[in-house]
Protein backbone atom coordinates (compact mmCIF):
# COMPACT_ATOMS: atom_id res chain seq x y z
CA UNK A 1 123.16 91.03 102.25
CA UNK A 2 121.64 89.92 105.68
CA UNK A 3 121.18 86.38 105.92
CA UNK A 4 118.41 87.04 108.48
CA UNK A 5 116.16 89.22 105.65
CA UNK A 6 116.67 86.60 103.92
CA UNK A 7 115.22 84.05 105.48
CA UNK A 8 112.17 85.89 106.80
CA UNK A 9 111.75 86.75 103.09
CA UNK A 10 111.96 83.30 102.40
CA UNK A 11 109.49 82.04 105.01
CA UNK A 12 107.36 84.59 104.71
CA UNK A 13 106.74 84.60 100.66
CA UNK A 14 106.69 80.51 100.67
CA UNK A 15 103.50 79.22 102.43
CA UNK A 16 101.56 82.49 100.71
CA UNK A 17 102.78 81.08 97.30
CA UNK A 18 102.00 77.50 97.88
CA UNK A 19 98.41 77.17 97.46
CA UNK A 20 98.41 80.77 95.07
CA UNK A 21 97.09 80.68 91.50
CA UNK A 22 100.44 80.76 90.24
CA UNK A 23 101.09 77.53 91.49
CA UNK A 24 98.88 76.05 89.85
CA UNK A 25 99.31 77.83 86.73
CA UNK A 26 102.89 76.35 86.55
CA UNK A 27 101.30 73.07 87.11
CA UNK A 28 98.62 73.53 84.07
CA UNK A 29 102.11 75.32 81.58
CA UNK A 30 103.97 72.34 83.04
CA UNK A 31 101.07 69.61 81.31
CA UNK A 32 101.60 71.50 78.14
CA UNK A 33 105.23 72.51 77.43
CA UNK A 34 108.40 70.79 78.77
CA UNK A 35 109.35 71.53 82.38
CA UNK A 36 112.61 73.22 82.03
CA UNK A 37 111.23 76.31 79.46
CA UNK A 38 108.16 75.97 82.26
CA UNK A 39 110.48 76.98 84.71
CA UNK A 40 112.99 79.22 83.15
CA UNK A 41 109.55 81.56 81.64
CA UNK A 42 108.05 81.14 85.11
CA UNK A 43 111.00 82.15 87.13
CA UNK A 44 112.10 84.90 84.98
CA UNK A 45 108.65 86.96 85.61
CA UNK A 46 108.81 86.20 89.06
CA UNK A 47 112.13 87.78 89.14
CA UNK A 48 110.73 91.12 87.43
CA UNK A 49 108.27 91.32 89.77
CA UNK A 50 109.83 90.84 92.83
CA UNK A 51 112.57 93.71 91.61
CA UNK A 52 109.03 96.13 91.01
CA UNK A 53 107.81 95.02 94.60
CA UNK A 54 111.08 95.54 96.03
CA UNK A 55 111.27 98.99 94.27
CA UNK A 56 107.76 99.77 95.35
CA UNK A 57 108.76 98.92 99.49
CA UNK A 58 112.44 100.78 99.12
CA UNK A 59 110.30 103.97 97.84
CA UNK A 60 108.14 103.70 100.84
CA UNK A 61 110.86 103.35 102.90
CA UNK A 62 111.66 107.24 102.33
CA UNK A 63 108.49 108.34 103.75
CA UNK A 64 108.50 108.97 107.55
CA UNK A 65 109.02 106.04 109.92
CA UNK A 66 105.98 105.97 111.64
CA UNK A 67 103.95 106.65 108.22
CA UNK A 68 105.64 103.44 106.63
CA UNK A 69 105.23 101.12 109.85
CA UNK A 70 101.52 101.57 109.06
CA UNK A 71 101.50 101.30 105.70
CA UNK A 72 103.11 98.36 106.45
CA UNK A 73 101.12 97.58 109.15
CA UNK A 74 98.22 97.43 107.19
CA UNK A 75 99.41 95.85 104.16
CA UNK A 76 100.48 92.19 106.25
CA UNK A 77 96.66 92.85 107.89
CA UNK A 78 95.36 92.63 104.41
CA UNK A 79 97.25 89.61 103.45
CA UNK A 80 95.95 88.00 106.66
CA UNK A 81 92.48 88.78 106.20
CA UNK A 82 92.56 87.49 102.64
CA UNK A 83 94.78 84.32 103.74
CA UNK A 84 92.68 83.63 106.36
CA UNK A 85 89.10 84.03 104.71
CA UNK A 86 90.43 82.24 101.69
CA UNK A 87 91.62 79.14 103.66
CA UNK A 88 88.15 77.05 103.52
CA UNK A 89 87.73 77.53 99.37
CA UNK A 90 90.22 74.62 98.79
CA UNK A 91 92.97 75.36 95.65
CA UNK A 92 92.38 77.88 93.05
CA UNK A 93 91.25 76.35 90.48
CA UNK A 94 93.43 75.55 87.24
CA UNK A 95 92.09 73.47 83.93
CA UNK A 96 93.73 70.87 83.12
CA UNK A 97 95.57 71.24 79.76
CA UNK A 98 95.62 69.39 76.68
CA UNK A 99 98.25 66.52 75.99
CA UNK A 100 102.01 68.86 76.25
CA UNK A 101 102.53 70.80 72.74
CA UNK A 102 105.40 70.34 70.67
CA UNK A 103 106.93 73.98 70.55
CA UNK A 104 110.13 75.05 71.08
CA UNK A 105 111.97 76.14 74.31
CA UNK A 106 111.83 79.85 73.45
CA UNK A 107 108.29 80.08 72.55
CA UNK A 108 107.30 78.10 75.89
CA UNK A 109 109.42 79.94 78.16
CA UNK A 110 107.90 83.45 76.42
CA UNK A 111 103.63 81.62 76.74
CA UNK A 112 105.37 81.10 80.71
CA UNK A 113 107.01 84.35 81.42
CA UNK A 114 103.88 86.33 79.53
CA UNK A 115 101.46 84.08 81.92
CA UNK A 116 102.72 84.15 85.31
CA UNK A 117 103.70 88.16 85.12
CA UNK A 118 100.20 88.82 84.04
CA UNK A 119 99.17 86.60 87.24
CA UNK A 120 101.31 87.65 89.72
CA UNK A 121 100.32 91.38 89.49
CA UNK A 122 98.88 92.19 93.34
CA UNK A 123 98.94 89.18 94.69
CA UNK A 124 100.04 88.45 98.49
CA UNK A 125 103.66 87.42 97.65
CA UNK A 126 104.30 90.89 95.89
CA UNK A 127 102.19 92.78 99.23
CA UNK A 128 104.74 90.55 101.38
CA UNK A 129 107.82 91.71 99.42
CA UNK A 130 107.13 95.71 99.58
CA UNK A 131 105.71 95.66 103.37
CA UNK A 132 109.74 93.83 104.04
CA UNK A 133 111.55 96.20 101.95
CA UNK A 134 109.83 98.97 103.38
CA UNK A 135 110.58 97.18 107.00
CA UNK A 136 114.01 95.94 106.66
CA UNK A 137 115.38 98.19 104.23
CA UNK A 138 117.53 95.80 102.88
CA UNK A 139 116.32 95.51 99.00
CA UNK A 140 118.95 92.79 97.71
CA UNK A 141 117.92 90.42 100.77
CA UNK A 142 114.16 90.83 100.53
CA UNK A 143 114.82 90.07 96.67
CA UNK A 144 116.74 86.75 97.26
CA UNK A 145 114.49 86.11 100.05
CA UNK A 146 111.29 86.64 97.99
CA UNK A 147 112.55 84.96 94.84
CA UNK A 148 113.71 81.83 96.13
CA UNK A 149 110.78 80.93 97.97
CA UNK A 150 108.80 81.96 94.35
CA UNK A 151 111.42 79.78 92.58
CA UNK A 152 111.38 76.73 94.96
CA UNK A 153 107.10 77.06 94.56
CA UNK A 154 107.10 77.38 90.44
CA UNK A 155 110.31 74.31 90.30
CA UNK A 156 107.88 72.36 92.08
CA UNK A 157 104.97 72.24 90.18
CA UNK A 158 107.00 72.68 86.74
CA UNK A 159 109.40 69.40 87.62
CA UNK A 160 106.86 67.35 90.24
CA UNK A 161 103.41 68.32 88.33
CA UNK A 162 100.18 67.52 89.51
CA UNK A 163 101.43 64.71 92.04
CA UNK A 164 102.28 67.97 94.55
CA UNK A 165 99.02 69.45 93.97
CA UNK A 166 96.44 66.54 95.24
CA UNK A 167 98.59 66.08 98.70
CA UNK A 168 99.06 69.87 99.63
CA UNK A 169 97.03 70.92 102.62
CA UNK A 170 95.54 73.87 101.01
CA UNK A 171 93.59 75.04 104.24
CA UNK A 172 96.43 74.54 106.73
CA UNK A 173 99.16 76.62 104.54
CA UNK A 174 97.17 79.44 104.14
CA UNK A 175 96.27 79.52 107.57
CA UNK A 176 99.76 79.26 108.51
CA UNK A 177 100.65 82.21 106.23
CA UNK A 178 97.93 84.21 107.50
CA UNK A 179 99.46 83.89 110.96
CA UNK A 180 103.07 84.53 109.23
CA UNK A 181 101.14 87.82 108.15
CA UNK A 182 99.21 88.73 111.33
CA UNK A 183 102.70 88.00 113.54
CA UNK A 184 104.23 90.71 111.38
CA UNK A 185 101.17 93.32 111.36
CA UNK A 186 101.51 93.29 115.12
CA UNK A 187 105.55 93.93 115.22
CA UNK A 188 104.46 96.65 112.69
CA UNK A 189 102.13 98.13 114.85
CA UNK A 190 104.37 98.17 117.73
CA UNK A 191 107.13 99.81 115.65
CA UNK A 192 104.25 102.78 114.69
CA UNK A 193 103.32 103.09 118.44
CA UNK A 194 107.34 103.51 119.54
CA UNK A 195 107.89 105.83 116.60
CA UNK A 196 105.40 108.06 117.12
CA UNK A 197 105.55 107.76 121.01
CA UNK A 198 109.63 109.01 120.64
């Protein structure tokens, strides 16, 4: 484990997450089911699918250097693009539920987990988590990284609810992230243009 992957994992994943659909489909399982089979649902698919993203960027990793620097490369331009453009259309919207269901713990954390794995399939966070494996090489950081930012977003909105989601700056996260994203296009770049320059 490098405590450094980590952390850029972390910081990285985090702002993308924060204004994501997944978010705020915590927040709408969260006004229907009890927050603690919410969370344990929610944070179980995100775990699955940062171990398939972190698969998917430790395969790429065996391709040539300079081939997965711009794979790379282009996958954080992506995410900025789509960070950036997406910035001014405020929250993704979520309907709000009906009064919270009385159903047991297993059955909500299953209507979670079945949910937020369905939602989370392409999205930024999981772009974010192959383009650093690929980078770093370093699968079991990126994975801690990446998962406790995506655990720290869904405990959020399962335990603090809708309060979080009226006071989050929607435009100014996703701007941020889309720098977080651009910042790392350019390093990839650079790495392409050394590798194939040596």
């Amino acid at each position: 484990m490098v405590p450094s992957v980590i952390l850029t994992a972390f910081v990285l994943v985090l702002p993308v997450e924060l204004p994501d659909k997944t978010l705020f489909a915590t927040l709408v399982l969260a006004t229907r089911f009890p927050a603690l089979p919410v969370f344990t649902g929610v944070a179980t698919a995100f775990g699955l699918q940062v171990a398939i993203a972190v698969t998917a960027g430790s395969l790429l990793s065996l391709l040539p250097e300079a081939l997965v620097s711009g794979v790379v490369a282009v996958l954080f331009v992506v995410g900025a693009v789509l960070l950036w453009r997406s910035a001014a259309e405020g929250p993704e919207d979520a309907d709000d539920a009906a009064a919270r269901e009385q159903t047991s713990f297993l059955r909500a954390a299953a209507i979670s987990f079945g949910v937020l794995f369905a939602a989370e399939w392409g999205d930024l966070s999981q772009l974010a988590t192959a383009g650093l494996a690929a980078r770093y090489e370093e699968p079991l950081s990126v994975f801690l990284g990446s998962w406790a930012a995506l655990l720290v977003v869904s405990g959020l909105a399962a335990f603090l609810g809708r309060k979080l989601a009226d006071r989050l700056p929607v435009a100014v996260i996703r701007r941020v992230a889309a720098g977080l994203f651009a910042l790392f296009a350019v390093v990839a770049v650079v790495e392409t243009v050394r590798t194939l320059a040596g």
